[in-house]
Protein backbone atom coordinates (compact mmCIF):
# COMPACT_ATOMS: atom_id res chain seq x y z
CA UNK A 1 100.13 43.26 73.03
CA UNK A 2 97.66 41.30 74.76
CA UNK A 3 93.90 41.35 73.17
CA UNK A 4 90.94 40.95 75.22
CA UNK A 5 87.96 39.39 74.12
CA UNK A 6 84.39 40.92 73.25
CA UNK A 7 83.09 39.52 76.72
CA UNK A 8 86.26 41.84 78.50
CA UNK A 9 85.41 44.64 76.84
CA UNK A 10 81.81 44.27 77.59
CA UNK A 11 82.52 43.92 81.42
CA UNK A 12 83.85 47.22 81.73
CA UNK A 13 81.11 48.84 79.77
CA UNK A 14 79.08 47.22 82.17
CA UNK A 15 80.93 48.47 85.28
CA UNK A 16 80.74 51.93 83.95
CA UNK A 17 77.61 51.64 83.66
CA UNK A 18 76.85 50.70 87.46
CA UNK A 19 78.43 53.78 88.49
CA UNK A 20 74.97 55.64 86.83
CA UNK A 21 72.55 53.97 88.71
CA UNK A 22 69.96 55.82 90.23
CA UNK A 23 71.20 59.08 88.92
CA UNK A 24 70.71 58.82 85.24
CA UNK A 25 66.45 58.73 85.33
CA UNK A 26 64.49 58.74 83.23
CA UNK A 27 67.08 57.16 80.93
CA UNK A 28 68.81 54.03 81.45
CA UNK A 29 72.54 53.99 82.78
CA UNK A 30 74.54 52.96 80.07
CA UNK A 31 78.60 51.98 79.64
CA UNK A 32 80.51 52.86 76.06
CA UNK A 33 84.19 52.16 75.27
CA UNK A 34 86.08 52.66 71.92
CA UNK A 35 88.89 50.14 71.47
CA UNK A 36 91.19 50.06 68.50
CA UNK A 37 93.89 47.81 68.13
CA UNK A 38 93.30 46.29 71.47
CA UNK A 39 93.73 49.56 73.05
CA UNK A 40 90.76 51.46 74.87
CA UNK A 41 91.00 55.04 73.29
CA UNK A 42 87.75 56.36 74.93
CA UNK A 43 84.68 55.84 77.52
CA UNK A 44 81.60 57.12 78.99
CA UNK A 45 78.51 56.20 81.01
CA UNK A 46 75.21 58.38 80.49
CA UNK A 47 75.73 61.33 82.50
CA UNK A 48 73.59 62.53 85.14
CA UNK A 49 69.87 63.41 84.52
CA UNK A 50 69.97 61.10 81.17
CA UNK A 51 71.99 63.10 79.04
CA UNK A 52 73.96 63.05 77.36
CA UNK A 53 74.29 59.16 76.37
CA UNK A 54 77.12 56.88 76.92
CA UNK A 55 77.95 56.92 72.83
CA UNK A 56 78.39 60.57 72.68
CA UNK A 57 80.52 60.95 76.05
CA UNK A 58 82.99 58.57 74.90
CA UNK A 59 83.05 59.58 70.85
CA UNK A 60 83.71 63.41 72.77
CA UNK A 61 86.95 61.74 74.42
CA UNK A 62 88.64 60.72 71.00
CA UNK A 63 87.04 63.00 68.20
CA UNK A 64 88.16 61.58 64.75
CA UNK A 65 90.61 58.34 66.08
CA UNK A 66 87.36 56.45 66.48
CA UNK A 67 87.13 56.29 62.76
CA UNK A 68 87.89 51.81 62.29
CA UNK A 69 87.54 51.64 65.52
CA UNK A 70 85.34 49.04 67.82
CA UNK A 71 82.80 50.29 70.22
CA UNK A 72 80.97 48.26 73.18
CA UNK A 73 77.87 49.67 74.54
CA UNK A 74 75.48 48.15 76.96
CA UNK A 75 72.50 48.58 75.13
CA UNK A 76 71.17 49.05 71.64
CA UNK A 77 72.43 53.04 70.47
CA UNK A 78 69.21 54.83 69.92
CA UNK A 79 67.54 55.67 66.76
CA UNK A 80 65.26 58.57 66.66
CA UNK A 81 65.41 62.56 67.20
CA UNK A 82 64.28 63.61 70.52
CA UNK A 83 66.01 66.11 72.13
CA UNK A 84 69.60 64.84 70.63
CA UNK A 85 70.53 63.25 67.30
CA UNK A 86 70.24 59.63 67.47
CA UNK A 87 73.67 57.99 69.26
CA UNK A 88 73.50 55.11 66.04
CA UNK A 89 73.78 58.38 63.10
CA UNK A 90 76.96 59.47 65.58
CA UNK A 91 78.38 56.20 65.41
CA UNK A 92 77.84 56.24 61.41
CA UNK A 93 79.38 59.84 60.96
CA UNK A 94 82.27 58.79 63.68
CA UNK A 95 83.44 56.28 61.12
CA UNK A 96 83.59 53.40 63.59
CA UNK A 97 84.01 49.67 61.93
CA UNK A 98 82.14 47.45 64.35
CA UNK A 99 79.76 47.75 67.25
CA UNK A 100 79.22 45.26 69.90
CA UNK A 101 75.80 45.69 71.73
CA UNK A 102 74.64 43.79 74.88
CA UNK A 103 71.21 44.31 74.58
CA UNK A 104 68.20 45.93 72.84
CA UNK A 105 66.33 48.63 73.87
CA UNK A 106 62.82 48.00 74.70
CA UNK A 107 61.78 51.36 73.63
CA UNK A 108 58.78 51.25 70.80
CA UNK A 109 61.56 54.64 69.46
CA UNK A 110 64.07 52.02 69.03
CA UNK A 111 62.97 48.20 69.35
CA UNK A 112 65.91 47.42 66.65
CA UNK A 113 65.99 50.06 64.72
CA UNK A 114 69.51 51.25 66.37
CA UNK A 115 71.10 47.95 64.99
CA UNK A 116 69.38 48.12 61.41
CA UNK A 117 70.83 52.20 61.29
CA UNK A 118 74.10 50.76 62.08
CA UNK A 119 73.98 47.32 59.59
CA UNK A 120 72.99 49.44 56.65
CA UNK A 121 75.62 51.98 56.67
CA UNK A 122 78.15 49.11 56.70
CA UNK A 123 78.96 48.43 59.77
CA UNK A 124 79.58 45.44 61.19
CA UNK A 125 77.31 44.68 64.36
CA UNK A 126 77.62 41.89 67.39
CA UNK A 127 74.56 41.49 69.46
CA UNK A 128 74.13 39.46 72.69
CA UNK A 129 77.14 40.01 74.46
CA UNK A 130 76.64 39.66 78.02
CA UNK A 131 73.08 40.19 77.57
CA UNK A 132 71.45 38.62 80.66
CA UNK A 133 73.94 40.89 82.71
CA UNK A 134 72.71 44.13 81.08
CA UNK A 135 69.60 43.27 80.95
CA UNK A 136 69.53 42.79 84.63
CA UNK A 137 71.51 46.45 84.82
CA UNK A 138 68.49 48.24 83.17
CA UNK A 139 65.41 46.18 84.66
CA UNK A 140 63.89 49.34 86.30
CA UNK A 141 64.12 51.19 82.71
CA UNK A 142 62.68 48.27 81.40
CA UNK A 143 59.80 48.01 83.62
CA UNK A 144 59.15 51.90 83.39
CA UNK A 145 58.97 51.23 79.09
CA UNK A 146 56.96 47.96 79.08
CA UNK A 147 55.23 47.69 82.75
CA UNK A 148 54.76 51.19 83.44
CA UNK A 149 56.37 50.76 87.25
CA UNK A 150 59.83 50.76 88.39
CA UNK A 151 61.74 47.99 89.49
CA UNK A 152 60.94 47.79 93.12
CA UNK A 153 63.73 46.76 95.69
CA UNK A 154 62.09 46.63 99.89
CA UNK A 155 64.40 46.83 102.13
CA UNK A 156 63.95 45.62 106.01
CA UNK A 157 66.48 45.63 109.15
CA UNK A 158 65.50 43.24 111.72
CA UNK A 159 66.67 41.79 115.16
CA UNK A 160 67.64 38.04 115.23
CA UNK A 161 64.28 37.65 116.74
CA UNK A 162 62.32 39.36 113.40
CA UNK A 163 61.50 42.87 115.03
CA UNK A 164 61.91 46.11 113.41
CA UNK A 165 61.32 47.98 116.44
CA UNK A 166 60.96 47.63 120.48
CA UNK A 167 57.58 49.07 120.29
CA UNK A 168 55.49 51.10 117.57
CA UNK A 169 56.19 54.55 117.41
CA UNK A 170 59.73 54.21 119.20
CA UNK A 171 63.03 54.76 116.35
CA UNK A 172 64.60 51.68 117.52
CA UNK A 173 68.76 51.27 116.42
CA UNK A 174 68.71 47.47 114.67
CA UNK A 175 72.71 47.58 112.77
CA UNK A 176 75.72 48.28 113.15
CA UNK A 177 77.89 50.73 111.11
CA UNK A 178 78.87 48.90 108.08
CA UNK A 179 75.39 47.59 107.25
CA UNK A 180 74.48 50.67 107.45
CA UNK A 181 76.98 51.99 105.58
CA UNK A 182 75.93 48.82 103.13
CA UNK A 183 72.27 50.39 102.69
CA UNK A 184 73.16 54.19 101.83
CA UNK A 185 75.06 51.99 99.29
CA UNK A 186 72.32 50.73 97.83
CA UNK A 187 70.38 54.10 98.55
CA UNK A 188 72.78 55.63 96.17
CA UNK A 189 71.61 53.32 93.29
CA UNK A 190 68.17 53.80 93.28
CA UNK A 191 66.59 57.00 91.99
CA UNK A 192 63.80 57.49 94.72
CA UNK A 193 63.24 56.17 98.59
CA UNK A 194 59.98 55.76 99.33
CA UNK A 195 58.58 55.44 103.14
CA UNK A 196 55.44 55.21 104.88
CA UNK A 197 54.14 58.28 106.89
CA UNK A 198 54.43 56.15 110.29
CA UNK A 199 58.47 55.79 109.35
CA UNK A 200 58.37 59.89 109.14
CA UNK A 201 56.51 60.29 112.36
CA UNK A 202 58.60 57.70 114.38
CA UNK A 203 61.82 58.21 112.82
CA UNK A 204 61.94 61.51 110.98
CA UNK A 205 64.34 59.94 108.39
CA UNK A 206 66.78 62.32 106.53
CA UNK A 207 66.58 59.52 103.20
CA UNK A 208 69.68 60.24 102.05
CA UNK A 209 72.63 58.53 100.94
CA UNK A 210 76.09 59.12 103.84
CA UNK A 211 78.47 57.59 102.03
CA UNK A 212 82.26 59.42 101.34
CA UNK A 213 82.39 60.25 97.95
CA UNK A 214 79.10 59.50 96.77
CA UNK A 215 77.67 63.13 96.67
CA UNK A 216 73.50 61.89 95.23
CA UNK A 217 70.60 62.08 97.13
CA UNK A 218 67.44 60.11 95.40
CA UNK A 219 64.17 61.55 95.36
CA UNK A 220 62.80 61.07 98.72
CA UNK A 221 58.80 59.84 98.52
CA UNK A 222 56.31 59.72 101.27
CA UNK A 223 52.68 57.89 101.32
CA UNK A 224 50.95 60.13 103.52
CA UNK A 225 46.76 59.15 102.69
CA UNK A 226 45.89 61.84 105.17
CA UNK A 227 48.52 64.49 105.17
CA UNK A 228 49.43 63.92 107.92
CA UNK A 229 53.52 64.82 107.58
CA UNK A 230 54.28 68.53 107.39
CA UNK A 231 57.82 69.72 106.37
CA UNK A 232 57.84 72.34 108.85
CA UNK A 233 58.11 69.78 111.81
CA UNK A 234 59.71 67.06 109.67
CA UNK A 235 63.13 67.98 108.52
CA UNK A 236 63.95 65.14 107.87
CA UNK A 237 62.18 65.04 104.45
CA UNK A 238 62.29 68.66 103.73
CA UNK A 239 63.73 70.42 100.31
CA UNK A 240 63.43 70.09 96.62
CA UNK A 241 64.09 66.65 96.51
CA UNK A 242 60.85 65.51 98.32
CA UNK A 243 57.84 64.12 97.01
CA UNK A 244 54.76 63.59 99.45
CA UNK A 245 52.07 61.75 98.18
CA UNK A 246 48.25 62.09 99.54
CA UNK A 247 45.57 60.66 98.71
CA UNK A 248 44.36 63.42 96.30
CA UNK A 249 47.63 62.81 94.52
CA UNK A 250 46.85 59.23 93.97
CA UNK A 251 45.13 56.03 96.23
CA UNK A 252 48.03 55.55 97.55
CA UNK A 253 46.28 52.69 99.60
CA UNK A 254 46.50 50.75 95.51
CA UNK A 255 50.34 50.15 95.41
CA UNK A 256 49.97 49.51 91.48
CA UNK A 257 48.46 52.90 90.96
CA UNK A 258 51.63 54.64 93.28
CA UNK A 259 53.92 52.70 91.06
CA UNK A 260 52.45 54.17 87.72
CA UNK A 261 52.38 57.21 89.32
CA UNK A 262 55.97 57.14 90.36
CA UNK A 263 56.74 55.59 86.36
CA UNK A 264 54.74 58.18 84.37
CA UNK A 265 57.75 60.49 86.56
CA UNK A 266 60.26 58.97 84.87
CA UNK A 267 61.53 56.73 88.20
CA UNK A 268 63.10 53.68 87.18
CA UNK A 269 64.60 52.45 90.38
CA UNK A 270 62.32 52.72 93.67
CA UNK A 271 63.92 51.58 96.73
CA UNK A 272 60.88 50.97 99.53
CA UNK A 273 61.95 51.33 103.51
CA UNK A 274 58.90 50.74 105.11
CA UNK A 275 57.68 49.82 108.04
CA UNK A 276 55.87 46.94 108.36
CA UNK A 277 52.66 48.50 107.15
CA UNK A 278 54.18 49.24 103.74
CA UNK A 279 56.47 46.57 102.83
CA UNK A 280 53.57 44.30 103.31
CA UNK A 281 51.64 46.11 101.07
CA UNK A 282 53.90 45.76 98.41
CA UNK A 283 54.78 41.90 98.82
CA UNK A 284 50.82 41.24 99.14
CA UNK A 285 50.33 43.04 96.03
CA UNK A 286 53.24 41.32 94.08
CA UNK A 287 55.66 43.97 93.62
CA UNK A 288 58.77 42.74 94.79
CA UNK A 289 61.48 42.02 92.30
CA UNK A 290 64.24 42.41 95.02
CA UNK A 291 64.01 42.09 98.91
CA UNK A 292 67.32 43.13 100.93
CA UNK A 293 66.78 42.21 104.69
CA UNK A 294 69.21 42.74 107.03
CA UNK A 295 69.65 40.66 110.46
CA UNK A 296 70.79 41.69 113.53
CA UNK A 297 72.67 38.82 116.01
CA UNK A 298 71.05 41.06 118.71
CA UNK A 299 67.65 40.43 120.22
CA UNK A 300 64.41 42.72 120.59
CA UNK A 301 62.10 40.86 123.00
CA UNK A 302 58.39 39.42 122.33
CA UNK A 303 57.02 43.20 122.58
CA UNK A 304 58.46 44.16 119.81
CA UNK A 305 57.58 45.00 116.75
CA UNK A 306 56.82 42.44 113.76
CA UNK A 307 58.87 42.91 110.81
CA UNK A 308 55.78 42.55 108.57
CA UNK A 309 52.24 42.94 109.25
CA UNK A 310 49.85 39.81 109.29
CA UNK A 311 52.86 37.91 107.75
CA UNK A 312 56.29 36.55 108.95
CA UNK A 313 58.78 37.48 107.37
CA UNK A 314 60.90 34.10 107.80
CA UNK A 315 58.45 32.68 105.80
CA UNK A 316 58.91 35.57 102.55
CA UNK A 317 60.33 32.84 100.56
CA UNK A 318 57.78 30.87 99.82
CA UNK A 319 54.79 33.24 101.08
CA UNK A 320 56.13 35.70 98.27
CA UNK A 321 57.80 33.82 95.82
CA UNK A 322 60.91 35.26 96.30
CA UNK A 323 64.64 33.01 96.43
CA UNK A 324 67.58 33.97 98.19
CA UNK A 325 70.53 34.95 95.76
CA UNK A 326 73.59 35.38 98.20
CA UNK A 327 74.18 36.42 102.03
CA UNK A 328 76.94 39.40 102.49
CA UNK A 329 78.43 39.39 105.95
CA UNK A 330 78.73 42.54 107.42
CA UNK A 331 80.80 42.59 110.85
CA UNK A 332 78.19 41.16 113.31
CA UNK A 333 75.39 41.37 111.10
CA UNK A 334 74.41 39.93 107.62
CA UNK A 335 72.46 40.38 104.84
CA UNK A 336 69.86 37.98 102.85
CA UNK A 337 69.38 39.30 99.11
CA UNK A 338 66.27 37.67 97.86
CA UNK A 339 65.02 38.08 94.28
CA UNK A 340 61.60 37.38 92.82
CA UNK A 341 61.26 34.34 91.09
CA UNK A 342 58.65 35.56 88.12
């Protein structure tokens, strides 16, 4: 029999745990598998809407064999009553021998307390394992607990020449169909869209994720200051799942203030498509932790529409402190991830 090690095991907690993202708010996504002698016996992610955790999904697929067993979870098992038992008292009464944790959660409920529960009722606890990866996993629930904001990704599609658009106003078709496919990709791992009223007006947007087999739509946000978007006319971001925010909601001219806004509602994960107007607004005021642009080998013209407004966006490197991580290749076009550098 061949046994993995810790950092195996951890990997596909960690991959579980992907497939939660942007559907487990305002919880984090996490990954839990129960391995005894070097044979995974159960698994779970935290299910949809934030409940129930990752602990008790996978403890539900083996009742009593996890007793001496090992269990890897992404982040520190909670430790206090709120409207479950804590996951760590589960693990105690579930008889399980060790417990490998990635990382702790930055809770003020928790902060530790999930790995003293589990040290003094005898079990043995690793901590650290693959940390900086599941850290990275649960940045927007770690913003939301310790920034009050969500972990902000823009996103921009943009000829060869820069432009968004061949004139303002006028929906203007910039990628093919695999980038496109590409972005309801990442669509489906964020837990709200936000857009700028001029995106509703020129392109009635439907906001939703198209992909086969991925059956989530995110919460679909729209800065309106004036109200000027009505449902009636704009289809596109009618139904339950819409959120339009006015100016007597909150200045949503103050991006920090729509942030905290969009935090104290338990978003984790907010995934801006704005127009010029608004992702320049949030790269001015520093709220950028990950920019996705994608590039076109086709042209616009010089009457067309900047990609950003008062800024060039070749330049968001160092205009925004932002580094590239990696370019994807998608048929004829690509795409430039970018990451914040703070």
């Amino acid at each position: 029999m061949v046994f993995l090690s810790d950092k195996d095991y951890m990997r596909m907690a960690l991959n579980l745990a992907k497939r939660g993202l942007g559907r487990t708010w305002p919880n984090p996504s996490v990954g839990c598998l129960i391995v005894k002698d070097g044979v995974v016996i159960g698994r779970g992610r935290t299910e949809d809407g934030g409940r129930p955790h990752a602990e008790i999904v996978a403890l539900g697929n083996v009742g009593g064999s996890a007793k001496g067993a090992t269990v890897y979870v992404t982040l520190e098992p909670c430790s206090h009553y709120g409207k479950t038992p804590p996951c760590a008292m589960a693990l105690i009464k579930a008889g399980v021998k060790r417990v490998v944790i990635a990382c702790g959660d930055p809770d003020k409920r928790v902060l530790g307390r999930g790995v003293a529960m589990l040290k003094d009722a005898g079990i043995d606890v690793e901590f650290g394992v693959l940390e900086k990866e599941a850290m990275s996993l649960i940045a927007g629930f770690i913003f939301r607990v310790t920034q009050n904001r969500p972990f902000v990704t823009l996103k921009s599609a943009t000829s060869s020449d820069n432009k968004i658009a061949s004139k303002r106003g006028l929906k203007t078709k910039i990628t093919g169909a695999l980038a496109q496919q590409y972005a309801h990709l990442m669509r489906s791992e964020h837990d709200a869209i936000l857009v700028g009223v001029g995106t509703v007006l020129a392109d009635n947007p439907l906001l939703t994720t198209r992909v086969l087999g991925l059956e989530h739509n995110s919460l679909r946000i729209v800065l309106d200051s004036r109200g000027r978007v009505s449902e009636e006319y704009h289809l596109g971001v009618g139904g339950d799942d819409v959120l339009i925010l006015t100016n007597s909601d909150v200045d949503t001219y103050n991006i920090s203030a729509v942030l905290e806004f969009l935090a104290e509602r338990g978003i984790t994960r907010l995934l801006v498509e704005g127009g010029a107007q608004v992702n320049s607004s949030f790269l001015e005021a520093g709220f950028c932790d990950q920019f996705l642009w994608f590039k076109s080998s086709h042209e616009i013209g010089i009457d067309g529409l900047d990609a950003l407004h008062g800024s060039d966006i070749a330049n968001i490197e160092t205009d925004f402190e932002l580094e590239k991580q990696k370019t994807v290749f998608l048929g004829e076009d690509l795409l430039e991830i970018y990451k914040s550098k703070a």
